[in-house]
Protein backbone atom coordinates (compact mmCIF):
# COMPACT_ATOMS: atom_id res chain seq x y z
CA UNK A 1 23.39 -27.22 -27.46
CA UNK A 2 26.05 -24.80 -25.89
CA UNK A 3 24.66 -22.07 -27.66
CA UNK A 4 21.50 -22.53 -26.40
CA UNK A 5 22.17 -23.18 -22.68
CA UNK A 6 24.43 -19.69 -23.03
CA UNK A 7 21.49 -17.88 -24.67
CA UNK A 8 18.99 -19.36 -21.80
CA UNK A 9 21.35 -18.48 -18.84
CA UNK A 10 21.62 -15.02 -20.75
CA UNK A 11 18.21 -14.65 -20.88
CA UNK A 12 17.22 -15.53 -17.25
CA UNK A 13 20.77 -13.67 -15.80
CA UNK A 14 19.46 -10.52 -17.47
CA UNK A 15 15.76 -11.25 -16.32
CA UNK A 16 16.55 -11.87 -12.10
CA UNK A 17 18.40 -8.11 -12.26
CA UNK A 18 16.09 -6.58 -14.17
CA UNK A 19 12.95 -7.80 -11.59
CA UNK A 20 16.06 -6.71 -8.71
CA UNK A 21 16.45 -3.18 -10.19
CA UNK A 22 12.66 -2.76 -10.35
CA UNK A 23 11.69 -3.78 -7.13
CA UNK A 24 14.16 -1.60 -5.81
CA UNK A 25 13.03 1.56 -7.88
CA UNK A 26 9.43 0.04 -6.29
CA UNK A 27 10.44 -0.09 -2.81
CA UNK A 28 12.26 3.10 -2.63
CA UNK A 29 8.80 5.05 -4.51
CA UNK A 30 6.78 3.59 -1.99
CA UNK A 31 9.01 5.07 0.93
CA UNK A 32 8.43 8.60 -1.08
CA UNK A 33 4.71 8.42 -0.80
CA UNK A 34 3.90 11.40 1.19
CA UNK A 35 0.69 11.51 3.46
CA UNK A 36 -0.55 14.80 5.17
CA UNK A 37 -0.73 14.78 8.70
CA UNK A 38 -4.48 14.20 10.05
CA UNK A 39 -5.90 13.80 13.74
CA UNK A 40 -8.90 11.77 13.00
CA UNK A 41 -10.36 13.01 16.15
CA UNK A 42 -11.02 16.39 13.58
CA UNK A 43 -13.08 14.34 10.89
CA UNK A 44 -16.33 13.76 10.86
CA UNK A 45 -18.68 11.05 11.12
CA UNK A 46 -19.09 9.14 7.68
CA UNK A 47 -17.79 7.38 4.89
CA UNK A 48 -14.86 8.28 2.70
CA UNK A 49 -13.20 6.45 -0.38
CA UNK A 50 -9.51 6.36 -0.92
CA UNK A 51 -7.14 5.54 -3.36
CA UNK A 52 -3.86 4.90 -3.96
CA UNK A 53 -1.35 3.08 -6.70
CA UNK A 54 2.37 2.33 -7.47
CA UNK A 55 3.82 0.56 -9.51
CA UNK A 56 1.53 -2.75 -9.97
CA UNK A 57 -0.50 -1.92 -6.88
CA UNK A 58 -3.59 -0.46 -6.54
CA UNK A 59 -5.90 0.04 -3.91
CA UNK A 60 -8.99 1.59 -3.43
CA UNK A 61 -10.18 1.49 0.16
CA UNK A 62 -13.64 2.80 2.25
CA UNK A 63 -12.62 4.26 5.71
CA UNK A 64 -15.63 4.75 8.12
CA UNK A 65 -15.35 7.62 10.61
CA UNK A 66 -17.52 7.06 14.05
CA UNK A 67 -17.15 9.60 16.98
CA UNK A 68 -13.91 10.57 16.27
CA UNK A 69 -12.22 7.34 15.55
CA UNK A 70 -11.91 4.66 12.61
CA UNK A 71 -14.32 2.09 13.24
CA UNK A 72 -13.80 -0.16 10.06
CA UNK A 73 -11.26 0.22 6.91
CA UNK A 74 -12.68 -2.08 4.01
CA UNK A 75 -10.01 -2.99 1.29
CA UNK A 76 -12.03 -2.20 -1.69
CA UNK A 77 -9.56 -3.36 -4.29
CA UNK A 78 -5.90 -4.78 -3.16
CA UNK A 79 -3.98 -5.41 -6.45
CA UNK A 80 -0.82 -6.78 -5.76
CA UNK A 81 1.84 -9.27 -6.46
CA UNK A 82 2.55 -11.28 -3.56
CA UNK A 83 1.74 -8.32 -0.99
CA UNK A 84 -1.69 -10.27 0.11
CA UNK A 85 -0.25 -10.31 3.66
CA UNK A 86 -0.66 -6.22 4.19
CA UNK A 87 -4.22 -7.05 3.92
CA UNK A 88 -3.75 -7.67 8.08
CA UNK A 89 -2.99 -3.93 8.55
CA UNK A 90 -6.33 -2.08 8.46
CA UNK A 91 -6.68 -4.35 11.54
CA UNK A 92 -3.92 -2.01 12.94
CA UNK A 93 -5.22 1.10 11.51
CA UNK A 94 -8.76 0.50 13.52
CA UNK A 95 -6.88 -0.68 16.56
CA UNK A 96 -4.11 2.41 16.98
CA UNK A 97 -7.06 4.69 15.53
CA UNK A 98 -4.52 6.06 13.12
CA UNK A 99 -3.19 5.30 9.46
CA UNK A 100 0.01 5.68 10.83
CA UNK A 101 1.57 2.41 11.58
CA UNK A 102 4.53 0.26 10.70
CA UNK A 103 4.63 -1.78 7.01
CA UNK A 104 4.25 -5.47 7.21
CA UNK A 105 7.19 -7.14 6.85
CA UNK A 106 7.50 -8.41 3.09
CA UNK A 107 4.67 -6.68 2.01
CA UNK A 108 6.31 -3.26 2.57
CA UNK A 109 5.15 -1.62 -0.65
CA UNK A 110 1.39 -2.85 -0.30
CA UNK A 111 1.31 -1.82 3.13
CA UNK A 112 2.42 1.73 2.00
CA UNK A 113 0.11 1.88 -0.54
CA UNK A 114 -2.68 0.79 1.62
CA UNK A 115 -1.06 3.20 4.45
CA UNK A 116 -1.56 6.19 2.03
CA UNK A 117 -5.03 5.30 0.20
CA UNK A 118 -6.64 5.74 3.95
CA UNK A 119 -5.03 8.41 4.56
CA UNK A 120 -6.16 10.42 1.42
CA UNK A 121 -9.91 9.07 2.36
CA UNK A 122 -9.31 10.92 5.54
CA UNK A 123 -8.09 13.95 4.04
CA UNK A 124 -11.40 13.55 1.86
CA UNK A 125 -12.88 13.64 5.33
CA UNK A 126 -11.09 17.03 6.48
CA UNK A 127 -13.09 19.09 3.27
């Protein structure tokens, strides 16, 4: 019975670092992402796909362009572990007219992914 309660602990010891390791590897890729600066004043009217994955999220999104300003971002495809909660920051995209806005908080990697999928469907926009 000792043996087995060791092995377990073993087991679950070596499983909480190795999550902690890789969501720290996640985190710290997702701060790399790099986005091109874009005025979206300079794209024009339409409809442009992005995309944009790390790690186990993915996101495809559809960023309309109206008179010089983001009218709507639709989330295509938000795969994600528990980073549901970024969802809310298109909603701050459209607002501030920009993709350049602050992560939500505990959903940092999600929001960075979502952050840089609209901004490479702008830079669609700017060719």
């Amino acid at each position: 019975m000792k043996k087995i309660l060791i092995i377990f602990l073993g087991t679950f010891i070596f499983g909480f670092v190795s999550f902690k390791v890789f969501s720290a590897k996640i985190v710290k890729d997702a701060s790399a992402l790099e986005n091109t600066f874009i005025e979206v004043k300079n794209i024009p009217d339409g409809s442009y796909k992005g995309h944009s994955e790390l790690g186990p999220v993915i996101v495809d999104v559809n960023v309309i362009i109206k008179n010089g300003k983001i009218e709507n971002i639709e989330l295509l495809k938000h795969q994600n572990g528990f980073g549901n909660a970024a969802n809310s920051i298109v909603e701050n995209m459209v607002q501030k007219n920009t993709y350049n806005v602050d992560a939500i908080s505990g959903a940092t990697v999600s929001s960075k992914v979502i952050i840089n999928a609209v901004n490479n469907a702008l830079e669609v926009g700017l060719f």
